[in-house]
PDB file of N, CA and C in Angstrom:
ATOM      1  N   UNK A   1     109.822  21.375 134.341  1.00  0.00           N
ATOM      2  CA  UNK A   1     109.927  22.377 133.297  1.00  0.00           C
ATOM      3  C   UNK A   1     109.350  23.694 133.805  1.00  0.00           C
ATOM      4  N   UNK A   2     110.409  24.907 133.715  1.00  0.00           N
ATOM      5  CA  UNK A   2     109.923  26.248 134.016  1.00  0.00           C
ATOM      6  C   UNK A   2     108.629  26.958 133.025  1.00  0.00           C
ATOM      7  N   UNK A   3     108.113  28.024 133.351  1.00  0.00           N
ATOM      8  CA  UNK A   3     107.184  28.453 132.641  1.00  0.00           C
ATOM      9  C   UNK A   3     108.123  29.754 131.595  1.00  0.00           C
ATOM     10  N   UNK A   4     108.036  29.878 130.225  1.00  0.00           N
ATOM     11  CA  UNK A   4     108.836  30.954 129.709  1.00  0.00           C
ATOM     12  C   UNK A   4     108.396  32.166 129.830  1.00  0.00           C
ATOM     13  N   UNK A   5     109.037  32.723 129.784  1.00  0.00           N
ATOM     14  CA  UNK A   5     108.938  34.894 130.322  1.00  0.00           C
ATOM     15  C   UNK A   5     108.005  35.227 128.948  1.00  0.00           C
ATOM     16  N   UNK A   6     107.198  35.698 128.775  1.00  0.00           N
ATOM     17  CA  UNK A   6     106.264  36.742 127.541  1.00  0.00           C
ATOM     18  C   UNK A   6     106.527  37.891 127.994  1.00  0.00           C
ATOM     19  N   UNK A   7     106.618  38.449 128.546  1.00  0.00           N
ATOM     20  CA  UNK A   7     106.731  39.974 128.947  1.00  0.00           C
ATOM     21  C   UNK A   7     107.842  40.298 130.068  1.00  0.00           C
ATOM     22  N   UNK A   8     108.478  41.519 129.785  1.00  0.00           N
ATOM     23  CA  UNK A   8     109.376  41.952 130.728  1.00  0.00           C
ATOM     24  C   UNK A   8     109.166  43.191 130.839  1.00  0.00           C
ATOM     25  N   UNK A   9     109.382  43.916 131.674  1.00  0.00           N
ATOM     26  CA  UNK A   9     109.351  45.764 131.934  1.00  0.00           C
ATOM     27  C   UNK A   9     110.414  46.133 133.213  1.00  0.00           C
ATOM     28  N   UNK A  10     111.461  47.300 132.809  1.00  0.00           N
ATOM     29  CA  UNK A  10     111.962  46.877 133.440  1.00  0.00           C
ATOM     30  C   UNK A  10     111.590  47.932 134.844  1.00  0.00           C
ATOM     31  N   UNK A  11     112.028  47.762 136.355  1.00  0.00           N
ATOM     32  CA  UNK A  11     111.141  49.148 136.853  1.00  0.00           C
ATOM     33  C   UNK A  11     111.876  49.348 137.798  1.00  0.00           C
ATOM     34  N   UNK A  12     111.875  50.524 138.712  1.00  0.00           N
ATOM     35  CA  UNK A  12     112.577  51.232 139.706  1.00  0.00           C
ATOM     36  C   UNK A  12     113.652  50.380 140.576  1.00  0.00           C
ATOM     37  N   UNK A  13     114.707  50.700 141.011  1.00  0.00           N
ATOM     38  CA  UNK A  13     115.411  50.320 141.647  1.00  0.00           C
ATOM     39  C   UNK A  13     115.837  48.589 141.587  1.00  0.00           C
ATOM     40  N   UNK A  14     116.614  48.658 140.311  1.00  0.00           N
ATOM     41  CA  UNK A  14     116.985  47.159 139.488  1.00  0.00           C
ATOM     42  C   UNK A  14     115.941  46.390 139.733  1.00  0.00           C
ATOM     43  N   UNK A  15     114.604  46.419 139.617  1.00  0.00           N
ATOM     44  CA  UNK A  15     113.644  45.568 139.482  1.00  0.00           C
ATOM     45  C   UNK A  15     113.033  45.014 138.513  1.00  0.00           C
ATOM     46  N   UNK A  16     112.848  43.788 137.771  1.00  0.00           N
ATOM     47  CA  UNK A  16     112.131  43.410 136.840  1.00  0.00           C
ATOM     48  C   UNK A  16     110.699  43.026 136.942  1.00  0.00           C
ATOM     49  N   UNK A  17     109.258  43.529 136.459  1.00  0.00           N
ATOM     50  CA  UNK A  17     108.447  42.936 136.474  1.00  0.00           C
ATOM     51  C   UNK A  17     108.253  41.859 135.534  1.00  0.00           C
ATOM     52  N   UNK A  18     108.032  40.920 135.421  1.00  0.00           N
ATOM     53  CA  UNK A  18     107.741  39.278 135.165  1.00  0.00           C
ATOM     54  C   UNK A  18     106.691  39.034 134.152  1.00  0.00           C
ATOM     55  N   UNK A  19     106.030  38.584 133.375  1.00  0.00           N
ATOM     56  CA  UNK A  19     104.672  37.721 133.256  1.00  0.00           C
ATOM     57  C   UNK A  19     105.327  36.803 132.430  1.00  0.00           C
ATOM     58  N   UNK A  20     104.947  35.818 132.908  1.00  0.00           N
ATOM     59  CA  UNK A  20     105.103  34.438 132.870  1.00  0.00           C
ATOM     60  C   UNK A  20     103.983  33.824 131.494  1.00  0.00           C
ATOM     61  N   UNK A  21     104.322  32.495 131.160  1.00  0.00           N
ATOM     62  CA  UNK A  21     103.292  32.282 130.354  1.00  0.00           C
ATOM     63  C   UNK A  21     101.704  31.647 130.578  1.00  0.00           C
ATOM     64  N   UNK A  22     102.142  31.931 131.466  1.00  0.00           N
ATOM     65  CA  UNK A  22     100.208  31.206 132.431  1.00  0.00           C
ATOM     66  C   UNK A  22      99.990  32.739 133.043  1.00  0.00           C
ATOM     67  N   UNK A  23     100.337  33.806 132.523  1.00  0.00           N
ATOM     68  CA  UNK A  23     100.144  35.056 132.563  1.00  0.00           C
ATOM     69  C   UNK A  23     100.042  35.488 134.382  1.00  0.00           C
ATOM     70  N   UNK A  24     100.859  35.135 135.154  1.00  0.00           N
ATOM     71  CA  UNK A  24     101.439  35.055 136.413  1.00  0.00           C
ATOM     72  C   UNK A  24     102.545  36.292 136.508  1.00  0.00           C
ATOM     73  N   UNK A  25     102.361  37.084 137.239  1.00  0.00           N
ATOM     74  CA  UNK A  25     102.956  38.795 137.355  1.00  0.00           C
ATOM     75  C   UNK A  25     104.096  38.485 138.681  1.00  0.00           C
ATOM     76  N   UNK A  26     105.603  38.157 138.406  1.00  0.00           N
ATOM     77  CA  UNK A  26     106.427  38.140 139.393  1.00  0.00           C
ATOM     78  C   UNK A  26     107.205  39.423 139.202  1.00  0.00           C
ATOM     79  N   UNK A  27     107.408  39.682 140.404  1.00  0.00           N
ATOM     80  CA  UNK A  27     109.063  40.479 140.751  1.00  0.00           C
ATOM     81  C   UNK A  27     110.208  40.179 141.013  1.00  0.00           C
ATOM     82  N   UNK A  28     111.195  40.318 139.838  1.00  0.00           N
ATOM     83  CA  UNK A  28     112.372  39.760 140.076  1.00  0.00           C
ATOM     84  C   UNK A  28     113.714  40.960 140.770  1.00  0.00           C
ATOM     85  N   UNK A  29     114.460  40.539 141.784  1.00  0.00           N
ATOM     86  CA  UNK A  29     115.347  41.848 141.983  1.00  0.00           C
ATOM     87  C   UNK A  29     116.660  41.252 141.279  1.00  0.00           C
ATOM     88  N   UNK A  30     117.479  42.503 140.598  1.00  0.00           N
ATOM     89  CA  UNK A  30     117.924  42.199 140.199  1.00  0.00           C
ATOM     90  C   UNK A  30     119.906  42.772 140.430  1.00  0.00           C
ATOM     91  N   UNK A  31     119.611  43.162 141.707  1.00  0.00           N
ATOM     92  CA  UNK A  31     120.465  44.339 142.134  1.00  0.00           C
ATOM     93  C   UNK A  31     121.773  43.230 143.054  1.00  0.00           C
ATOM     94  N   UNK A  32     121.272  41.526 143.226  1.00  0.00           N
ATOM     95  CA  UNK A  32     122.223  40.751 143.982  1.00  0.00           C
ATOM     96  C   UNK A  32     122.876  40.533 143.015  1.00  0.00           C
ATOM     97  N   UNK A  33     122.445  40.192 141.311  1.00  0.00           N
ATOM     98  CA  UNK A  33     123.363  39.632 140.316  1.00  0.00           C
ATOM     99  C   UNK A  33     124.096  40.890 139.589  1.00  0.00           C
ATOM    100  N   UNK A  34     124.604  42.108 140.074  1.00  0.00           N
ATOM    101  CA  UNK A  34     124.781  43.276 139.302  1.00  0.00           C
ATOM    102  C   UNK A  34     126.454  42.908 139.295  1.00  0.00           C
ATOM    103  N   UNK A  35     126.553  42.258 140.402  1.00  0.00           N
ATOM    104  CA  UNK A  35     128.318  42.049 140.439  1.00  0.00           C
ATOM    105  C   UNK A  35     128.846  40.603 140.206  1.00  0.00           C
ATOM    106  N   UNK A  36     128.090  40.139 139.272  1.00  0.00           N
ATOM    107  CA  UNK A  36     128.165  38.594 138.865  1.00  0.00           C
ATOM    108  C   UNK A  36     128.891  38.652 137.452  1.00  0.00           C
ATOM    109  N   UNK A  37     130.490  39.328 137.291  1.00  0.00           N
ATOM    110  CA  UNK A  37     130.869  39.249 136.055  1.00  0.00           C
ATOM    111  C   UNK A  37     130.652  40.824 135.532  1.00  0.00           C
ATOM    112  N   UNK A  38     131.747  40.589 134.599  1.00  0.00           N
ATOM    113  CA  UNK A  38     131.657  41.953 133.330  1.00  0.00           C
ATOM    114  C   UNK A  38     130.757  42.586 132.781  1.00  0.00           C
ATOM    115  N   UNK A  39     129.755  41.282 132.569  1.00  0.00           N
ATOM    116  CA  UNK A  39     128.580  41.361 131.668  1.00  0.00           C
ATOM    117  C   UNK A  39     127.282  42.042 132.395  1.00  0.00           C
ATOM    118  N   UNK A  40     126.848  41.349 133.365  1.00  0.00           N
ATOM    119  CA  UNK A  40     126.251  41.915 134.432  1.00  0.00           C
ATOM    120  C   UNK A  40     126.476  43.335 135.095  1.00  0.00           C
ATOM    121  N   UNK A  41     127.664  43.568 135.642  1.00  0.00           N
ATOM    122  CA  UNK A  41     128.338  45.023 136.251  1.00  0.00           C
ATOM    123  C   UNK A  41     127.703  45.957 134.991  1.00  0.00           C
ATOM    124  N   UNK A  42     127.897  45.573 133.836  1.00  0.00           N
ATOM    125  CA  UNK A  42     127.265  46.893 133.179  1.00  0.00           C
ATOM    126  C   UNK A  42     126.143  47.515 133.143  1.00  0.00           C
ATOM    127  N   UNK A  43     124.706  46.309 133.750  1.00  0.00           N
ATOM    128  CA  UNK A  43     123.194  46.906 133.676  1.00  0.00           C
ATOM    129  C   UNK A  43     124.030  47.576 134.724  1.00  0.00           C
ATOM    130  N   UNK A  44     124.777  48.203 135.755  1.00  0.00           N
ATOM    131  CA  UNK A  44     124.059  49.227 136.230  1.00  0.00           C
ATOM    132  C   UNK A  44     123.890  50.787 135.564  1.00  0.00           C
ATOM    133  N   UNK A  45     124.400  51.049 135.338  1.00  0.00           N
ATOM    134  CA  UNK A  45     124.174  51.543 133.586  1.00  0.00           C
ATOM    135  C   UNK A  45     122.569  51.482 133.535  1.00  0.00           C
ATOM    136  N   UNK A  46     121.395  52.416 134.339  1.00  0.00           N
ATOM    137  CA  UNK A  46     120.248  52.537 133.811  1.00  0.00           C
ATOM    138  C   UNK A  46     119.754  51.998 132.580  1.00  0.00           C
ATOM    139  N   UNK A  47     120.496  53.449 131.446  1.00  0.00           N
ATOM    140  CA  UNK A  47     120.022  53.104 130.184  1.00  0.00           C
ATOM    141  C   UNK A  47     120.142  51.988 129.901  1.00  0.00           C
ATOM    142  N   UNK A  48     121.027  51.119 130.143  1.00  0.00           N
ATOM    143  CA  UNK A  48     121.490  49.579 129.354  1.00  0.00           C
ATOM    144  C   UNK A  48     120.193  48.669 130.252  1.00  0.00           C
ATOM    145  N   UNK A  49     120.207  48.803 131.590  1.00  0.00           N
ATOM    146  CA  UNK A  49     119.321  47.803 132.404  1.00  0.00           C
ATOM    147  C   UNK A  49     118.105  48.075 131.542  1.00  0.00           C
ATOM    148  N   UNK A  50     117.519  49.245 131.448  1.00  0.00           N
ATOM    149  CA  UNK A  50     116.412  49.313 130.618  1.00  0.00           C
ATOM    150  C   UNK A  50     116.225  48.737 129.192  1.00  0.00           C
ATOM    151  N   UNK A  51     116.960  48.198 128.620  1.00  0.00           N
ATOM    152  CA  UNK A  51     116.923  47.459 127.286  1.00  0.00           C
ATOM    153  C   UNK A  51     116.230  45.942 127.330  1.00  0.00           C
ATOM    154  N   UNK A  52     116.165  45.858 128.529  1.00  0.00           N
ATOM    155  CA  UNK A  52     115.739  44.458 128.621  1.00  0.00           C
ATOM    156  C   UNK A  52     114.839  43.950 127.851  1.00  0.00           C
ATOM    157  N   UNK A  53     114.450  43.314 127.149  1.00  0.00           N
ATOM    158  CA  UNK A  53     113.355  42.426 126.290  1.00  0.00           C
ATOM    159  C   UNK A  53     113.579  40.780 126.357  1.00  0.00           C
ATOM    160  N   UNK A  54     112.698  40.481 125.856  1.00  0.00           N
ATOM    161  CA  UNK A  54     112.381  38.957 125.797  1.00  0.00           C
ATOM    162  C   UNK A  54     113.149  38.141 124.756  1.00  0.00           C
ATOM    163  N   UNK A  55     113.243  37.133 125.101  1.00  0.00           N
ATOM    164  CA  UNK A  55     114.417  36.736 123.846  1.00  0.00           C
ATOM    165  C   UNK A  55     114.315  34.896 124.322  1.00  0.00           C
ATOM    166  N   UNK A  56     113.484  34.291 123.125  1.00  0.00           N
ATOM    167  CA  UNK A  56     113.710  32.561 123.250  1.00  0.00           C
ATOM    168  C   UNK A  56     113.234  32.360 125.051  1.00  0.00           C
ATOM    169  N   UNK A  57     112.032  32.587 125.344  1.00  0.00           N
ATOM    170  CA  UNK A  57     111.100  32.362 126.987  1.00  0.00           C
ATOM    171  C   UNK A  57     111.904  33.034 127.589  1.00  0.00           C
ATOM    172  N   UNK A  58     113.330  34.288 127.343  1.00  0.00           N
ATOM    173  CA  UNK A  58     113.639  34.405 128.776  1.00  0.00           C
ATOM    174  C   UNK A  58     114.203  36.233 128.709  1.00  0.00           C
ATOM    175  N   UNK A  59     114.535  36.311 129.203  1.00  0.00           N
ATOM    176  CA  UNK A  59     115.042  38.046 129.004  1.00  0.00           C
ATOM    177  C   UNK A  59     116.370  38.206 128.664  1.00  0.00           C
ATOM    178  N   UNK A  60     116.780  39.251 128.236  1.00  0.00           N
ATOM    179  CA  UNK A  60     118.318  39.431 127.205  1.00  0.00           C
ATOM    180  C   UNK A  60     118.325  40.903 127.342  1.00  0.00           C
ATOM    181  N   UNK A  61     119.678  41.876 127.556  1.00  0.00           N
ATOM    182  CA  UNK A  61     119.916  42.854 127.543  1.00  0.00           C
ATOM    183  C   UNK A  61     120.190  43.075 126.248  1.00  0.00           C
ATOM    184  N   UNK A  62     120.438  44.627 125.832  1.00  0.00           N
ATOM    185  CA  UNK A  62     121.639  45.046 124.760  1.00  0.00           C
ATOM    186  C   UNK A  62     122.957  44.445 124.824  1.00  0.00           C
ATOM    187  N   UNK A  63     123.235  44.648 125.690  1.00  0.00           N
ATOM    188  CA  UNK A  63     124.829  43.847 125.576  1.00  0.00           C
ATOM    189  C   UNK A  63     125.157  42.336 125.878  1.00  0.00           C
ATOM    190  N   UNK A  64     123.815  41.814 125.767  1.00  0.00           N
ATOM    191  CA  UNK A  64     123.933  40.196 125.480  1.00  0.00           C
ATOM    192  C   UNK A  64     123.773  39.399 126.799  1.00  0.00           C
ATOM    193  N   UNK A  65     123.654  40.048 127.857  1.00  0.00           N
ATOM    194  CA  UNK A  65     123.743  39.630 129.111  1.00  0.00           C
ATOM    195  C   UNK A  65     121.870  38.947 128.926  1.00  0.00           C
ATOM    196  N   UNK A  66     121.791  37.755 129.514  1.00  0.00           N
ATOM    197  CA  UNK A  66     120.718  37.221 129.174  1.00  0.00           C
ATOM    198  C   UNK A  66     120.259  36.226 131.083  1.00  0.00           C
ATOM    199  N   UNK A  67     119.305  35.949 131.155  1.00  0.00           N
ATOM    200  CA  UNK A  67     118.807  35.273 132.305  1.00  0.00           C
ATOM    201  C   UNK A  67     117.944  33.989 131.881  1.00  0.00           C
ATOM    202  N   UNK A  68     117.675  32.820 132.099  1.00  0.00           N
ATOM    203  CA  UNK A  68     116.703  31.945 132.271  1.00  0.00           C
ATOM    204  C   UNK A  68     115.761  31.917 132.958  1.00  0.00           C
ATOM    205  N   UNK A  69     114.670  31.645 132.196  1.00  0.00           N
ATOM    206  CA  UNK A  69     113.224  31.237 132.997  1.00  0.00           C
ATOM    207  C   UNK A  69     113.501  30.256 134.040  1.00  0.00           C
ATOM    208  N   UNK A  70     113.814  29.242 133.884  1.00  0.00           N
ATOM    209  CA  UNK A  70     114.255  28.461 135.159  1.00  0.00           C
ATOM    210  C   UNK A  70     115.279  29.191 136.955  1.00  0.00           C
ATOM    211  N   UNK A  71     115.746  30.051 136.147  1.00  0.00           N
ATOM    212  CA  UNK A  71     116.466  30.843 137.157  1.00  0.00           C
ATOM    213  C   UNK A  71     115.383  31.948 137.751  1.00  0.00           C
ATOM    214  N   UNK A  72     114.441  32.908 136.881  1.00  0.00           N
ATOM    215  CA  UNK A  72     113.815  33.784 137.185  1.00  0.00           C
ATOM    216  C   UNK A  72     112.651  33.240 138.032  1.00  0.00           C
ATOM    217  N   UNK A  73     112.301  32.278 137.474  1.00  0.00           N
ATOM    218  CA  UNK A  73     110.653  32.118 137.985  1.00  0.00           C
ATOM    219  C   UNK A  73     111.164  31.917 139.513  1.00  0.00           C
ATOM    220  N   UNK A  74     111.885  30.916 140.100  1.00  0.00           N
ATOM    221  CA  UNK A  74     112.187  30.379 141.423  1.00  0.00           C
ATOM    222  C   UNK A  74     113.025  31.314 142.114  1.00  0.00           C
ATOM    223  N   UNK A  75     112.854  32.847 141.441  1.00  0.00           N
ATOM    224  CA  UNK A  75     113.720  33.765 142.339  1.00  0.00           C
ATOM    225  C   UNK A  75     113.300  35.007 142.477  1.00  0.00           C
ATOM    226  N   UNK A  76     111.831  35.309 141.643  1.00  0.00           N
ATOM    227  CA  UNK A  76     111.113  36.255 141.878  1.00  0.00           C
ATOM    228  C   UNK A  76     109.808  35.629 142.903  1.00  0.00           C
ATOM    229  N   UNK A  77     109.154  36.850 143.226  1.00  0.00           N
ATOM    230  CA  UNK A  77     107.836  37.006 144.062  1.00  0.00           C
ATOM    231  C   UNK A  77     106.656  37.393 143.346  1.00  0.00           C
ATOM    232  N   UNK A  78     105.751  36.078 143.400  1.00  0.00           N
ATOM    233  CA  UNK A  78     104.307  36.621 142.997  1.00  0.00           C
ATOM    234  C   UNK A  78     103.815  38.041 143.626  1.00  0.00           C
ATOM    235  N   UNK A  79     103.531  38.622 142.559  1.00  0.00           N
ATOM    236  CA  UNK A  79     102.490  39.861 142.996  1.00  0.00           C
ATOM    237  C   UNK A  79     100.761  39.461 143.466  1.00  0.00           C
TER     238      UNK A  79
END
């Protein structure tokens, strides 16, 4: 079982900072999945990438594009 996302921010150059729920600070990049589909292609779209928030342990855009904790944790880098 993955740990769920509490916090997201989103930061420079398609990067997500992380905290986890054992309050663990990863970096996720997010610039390999930008061409993974319709849904995706649109964060590049600043404003939209920046919408990111938390949603049920895991992160969710405005336009519904969403990620799993199980996917994030094992693909970002501890700070």
């Amino acid at each position: 079982m993955y740990l769920g996302v509490k916090a997201v921010e989103p930061q420079a150059n398609y990067m997500l900072l992380l905290t986890f729920e054992n309050d663990e600070k990863r970096l996720f990049d997010m610039k390999p999945y930008l061409d993974f589909g319709p849904v995706f292609k649109t964060l590049k779209d600043e404003s939209l990438f920046r919408s990111v928030h938390t949603a049920f342990r895991s992160v969710e855009w405005a336009n519904e594009a969403d990620l799993d904790p199980e996917m994030l944790y094992p693909n970002s880098l501890p700070l």
